[in-house]
PDB file of N, CA and C in Angstrom:
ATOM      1  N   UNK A   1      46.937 -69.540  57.129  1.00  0.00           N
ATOM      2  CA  UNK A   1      45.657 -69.029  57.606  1.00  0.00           C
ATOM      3  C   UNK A   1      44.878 -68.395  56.451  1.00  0.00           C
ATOM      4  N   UNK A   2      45.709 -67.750  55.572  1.00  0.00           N
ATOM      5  CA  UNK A   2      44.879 -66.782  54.552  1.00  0.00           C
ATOM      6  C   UNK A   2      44.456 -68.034  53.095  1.00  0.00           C
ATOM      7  N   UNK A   3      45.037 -68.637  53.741  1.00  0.00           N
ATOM      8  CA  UNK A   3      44.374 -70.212  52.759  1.00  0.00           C
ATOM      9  C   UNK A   3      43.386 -71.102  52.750  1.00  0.00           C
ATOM     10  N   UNK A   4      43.348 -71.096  54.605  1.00  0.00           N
ATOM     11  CA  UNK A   4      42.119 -71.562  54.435  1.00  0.00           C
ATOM     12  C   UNK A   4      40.863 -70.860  54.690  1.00  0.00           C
ATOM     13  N   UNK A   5      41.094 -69.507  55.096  1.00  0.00           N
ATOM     14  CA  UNK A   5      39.910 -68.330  54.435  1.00  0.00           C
ATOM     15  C   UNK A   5      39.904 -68.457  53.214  1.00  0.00           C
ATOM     16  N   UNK A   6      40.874 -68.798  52.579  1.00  0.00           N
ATOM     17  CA  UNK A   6      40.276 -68.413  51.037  1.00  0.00           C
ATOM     18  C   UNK A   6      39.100 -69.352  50.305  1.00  0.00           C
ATOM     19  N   UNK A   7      39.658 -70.730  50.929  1.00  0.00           N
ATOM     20  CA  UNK A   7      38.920 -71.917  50.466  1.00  0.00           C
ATOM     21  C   UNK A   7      37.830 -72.288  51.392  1.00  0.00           C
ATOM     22  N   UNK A   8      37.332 -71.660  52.515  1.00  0.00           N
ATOM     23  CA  UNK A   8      36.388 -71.202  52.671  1.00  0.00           C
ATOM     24  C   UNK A   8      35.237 -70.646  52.344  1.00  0.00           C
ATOM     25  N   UNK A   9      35.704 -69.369  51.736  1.00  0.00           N
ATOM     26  CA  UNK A   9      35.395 -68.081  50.986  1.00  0.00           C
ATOM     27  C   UNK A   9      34.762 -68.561  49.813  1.00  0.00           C
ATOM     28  N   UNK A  10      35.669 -69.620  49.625  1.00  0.00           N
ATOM     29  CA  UNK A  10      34.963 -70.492  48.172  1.00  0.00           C
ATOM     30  C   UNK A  10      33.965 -71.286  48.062  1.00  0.00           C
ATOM     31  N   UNK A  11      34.505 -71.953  49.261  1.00  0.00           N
ATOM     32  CA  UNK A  11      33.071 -73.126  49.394  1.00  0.00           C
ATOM     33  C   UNK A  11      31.822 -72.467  49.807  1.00  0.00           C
ATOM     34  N   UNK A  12      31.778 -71.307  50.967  1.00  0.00           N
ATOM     35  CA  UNK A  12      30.324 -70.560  50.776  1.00  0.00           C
ATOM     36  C   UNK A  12      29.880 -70.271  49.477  1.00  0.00           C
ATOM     37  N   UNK A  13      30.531 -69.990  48.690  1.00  0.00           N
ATOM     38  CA  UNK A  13      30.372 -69.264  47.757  1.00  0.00           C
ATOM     39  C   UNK A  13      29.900 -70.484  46.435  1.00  0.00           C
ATOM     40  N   UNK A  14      30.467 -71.396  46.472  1.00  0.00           N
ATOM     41  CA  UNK A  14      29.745 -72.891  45.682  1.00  0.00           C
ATOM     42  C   UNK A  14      28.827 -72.651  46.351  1.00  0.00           C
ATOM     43  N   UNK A  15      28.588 -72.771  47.558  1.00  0.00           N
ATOM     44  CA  UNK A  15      27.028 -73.552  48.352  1.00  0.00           C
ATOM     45  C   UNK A  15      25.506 -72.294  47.704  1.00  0.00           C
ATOM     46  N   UNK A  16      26.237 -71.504  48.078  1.00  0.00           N
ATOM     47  CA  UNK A  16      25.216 -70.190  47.576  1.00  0.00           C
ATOM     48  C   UNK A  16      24.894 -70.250  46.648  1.00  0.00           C
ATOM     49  N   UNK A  17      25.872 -70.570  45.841  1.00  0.00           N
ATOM     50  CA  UNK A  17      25.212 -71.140  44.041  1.00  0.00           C
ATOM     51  C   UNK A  17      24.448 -71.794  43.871  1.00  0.00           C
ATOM     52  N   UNK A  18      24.511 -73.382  45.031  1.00  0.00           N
ATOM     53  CA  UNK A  18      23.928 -74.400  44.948  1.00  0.00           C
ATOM     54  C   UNK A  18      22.721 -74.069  45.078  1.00  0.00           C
ATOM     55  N   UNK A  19      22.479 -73.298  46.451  1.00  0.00           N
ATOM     56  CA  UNK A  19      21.046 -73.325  46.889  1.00  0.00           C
ATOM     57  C   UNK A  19      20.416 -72.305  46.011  1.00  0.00           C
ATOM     58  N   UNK A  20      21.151 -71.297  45.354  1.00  0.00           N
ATOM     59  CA  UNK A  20      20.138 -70.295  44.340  1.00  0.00           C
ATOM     60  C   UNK A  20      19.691 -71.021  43.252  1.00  0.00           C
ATOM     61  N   UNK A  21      20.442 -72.308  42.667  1.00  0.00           N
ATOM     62  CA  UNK A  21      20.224 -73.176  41.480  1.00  0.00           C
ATOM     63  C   UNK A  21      19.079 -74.411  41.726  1.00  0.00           C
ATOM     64  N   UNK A  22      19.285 -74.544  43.090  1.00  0.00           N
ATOM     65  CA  UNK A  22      18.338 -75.443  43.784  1.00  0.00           C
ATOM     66  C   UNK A  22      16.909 -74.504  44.008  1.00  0.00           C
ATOM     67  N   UNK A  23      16.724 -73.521  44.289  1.00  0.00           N
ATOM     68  CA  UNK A  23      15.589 -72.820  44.622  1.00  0.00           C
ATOM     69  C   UNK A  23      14.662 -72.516  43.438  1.00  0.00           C
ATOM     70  N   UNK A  24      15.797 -72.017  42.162  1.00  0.00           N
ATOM     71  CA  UNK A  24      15.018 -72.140  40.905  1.00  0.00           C
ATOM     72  C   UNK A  24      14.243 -73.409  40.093  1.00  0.00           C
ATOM     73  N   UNK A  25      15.528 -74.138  40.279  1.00  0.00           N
ATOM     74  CA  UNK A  25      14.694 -75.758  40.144  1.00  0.00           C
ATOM     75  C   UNK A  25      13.248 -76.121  40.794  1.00  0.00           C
ATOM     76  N   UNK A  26      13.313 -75.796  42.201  1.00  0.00           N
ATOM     77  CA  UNK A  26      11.916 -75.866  42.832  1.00  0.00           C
ATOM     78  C   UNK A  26      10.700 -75.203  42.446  1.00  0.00           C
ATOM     79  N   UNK A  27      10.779 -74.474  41.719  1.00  0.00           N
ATOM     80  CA  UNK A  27       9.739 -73.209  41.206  1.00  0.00           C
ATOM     81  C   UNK A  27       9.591 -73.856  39.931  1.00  0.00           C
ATOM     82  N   UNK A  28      10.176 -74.610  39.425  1.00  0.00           N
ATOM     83  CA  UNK A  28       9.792 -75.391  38.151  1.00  0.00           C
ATOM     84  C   UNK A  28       8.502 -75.954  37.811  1.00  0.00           C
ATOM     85  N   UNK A  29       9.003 -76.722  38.800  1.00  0.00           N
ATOM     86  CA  UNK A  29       7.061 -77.433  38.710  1.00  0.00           C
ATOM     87  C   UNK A  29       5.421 -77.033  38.901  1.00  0.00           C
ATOM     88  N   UNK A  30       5.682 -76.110  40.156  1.00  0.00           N
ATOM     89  CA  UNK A  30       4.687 -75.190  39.902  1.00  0.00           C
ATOM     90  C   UNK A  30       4.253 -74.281  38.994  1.00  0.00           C
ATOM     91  N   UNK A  31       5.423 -73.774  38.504  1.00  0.00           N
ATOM     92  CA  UNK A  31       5.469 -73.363  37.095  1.00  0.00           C
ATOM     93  C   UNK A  31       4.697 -73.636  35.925  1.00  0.00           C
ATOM     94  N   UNK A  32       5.102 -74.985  35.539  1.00  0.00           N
ATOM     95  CA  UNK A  32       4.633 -75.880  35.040  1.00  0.00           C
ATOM     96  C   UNK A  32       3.072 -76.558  35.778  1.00  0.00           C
ATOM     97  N   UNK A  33       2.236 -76.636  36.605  1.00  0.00           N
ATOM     98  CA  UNK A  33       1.303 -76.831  37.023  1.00  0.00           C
ATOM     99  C   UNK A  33       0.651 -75.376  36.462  1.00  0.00           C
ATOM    100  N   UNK A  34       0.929 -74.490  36.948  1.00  0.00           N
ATOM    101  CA  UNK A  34      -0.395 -73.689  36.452  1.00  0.00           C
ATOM    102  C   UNK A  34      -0.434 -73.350  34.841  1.00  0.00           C
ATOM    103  N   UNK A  35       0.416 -73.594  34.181  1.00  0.00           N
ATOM    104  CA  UNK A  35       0.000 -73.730  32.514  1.00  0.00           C
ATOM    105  C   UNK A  35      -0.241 -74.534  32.282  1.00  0.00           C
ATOM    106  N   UNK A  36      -0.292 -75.841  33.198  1.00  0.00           N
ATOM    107  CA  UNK A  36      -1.486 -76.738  32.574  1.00  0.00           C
ATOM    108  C   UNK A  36      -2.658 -76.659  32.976  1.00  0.00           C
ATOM    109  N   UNK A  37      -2.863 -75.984  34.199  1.00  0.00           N
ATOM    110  CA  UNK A  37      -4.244 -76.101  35.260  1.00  0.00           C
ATOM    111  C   UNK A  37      -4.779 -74.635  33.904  1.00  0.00           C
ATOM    112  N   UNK A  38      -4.391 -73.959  33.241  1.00  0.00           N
ATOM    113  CA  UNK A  38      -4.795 -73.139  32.617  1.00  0.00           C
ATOM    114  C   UNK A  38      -5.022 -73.443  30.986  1.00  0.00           C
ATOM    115  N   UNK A  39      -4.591 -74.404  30.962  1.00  0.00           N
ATOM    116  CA  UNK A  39      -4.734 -75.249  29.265  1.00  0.00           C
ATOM    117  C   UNK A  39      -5.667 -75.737  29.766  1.00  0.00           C
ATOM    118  N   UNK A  40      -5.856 -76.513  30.922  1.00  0.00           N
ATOM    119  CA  UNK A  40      -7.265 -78.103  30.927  1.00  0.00           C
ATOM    120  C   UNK A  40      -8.495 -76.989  31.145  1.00  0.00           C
ATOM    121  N   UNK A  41      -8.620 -75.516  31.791  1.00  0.00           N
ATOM    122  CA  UNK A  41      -9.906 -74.858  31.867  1.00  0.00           C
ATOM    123  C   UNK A  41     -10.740 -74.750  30.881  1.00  0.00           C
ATOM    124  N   UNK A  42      -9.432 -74.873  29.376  1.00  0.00           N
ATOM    125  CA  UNK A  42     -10.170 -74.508  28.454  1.00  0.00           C
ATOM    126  C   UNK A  42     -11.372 -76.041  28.222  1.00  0.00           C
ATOM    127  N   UNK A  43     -11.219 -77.062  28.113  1.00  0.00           N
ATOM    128  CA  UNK A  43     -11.979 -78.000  27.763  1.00  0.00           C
ATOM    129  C   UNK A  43     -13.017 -78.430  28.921  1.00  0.00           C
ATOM    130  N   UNK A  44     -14.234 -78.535  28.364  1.00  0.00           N
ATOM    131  CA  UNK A  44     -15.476 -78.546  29.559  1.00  0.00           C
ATOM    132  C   UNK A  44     -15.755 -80.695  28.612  1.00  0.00           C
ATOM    133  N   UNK A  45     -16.208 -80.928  29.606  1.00  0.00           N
ATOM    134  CA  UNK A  45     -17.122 -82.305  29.839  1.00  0.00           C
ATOM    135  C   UNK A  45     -18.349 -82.254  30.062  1.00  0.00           C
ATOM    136  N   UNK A  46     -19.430 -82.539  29.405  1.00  0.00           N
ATOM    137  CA  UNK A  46     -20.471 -82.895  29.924  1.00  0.00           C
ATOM    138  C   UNK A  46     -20.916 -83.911  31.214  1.00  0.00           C
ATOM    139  N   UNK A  47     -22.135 -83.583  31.840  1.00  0.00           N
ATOM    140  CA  UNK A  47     -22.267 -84.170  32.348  1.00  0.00           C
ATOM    141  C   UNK A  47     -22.102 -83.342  34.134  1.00  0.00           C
ATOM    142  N   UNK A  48     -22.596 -84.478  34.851  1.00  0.00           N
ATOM    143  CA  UNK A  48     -22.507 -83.375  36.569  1.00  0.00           C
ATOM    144  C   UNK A  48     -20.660 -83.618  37.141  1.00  0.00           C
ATOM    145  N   UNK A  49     -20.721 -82.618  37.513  1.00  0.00           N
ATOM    146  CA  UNK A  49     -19.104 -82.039  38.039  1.00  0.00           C
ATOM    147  C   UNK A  49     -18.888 -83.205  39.177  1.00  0.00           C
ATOM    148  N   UNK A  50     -17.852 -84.084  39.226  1.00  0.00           N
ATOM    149  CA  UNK A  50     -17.313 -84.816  40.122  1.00  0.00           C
ATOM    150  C   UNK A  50     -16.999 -84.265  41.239  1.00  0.00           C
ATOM    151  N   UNK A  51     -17.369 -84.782  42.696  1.00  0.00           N
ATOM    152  CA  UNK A  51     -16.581 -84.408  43.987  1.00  0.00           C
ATOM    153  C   UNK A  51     -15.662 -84.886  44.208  1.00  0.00           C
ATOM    154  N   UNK A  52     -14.576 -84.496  45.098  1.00  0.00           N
ATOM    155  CA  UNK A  52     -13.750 -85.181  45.822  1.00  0.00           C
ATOM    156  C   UNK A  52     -13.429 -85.248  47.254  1.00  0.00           C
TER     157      UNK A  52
END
């Protein structure tokens, strides 16, 4: 019994890793989006502003 609490105990304990390693990964890209959305402000185009 105290064995397979233990390996239990463990595998929450991988998964928790997983998803804290997985959550940081996700924040990556946005990350990465606003230092570029903040590099491209600097350069202007002539001409009238496109809609979308």
């Amino acid at each position: 019994m105290n064995q397979a609490v233990s390996h239990l105990d463990d595998s929450t304990q991988q998964n928790a890793a997983l998803v804290e390693q997985a959550a940081v990964t996700a924040k990556r890209p946005a990350k990465r989006a606003v230092v570029l959305e903040e590099a491209v402000r600097l350069f202007t185009v002539a001409g009238p502003k496109a809609t979308a």
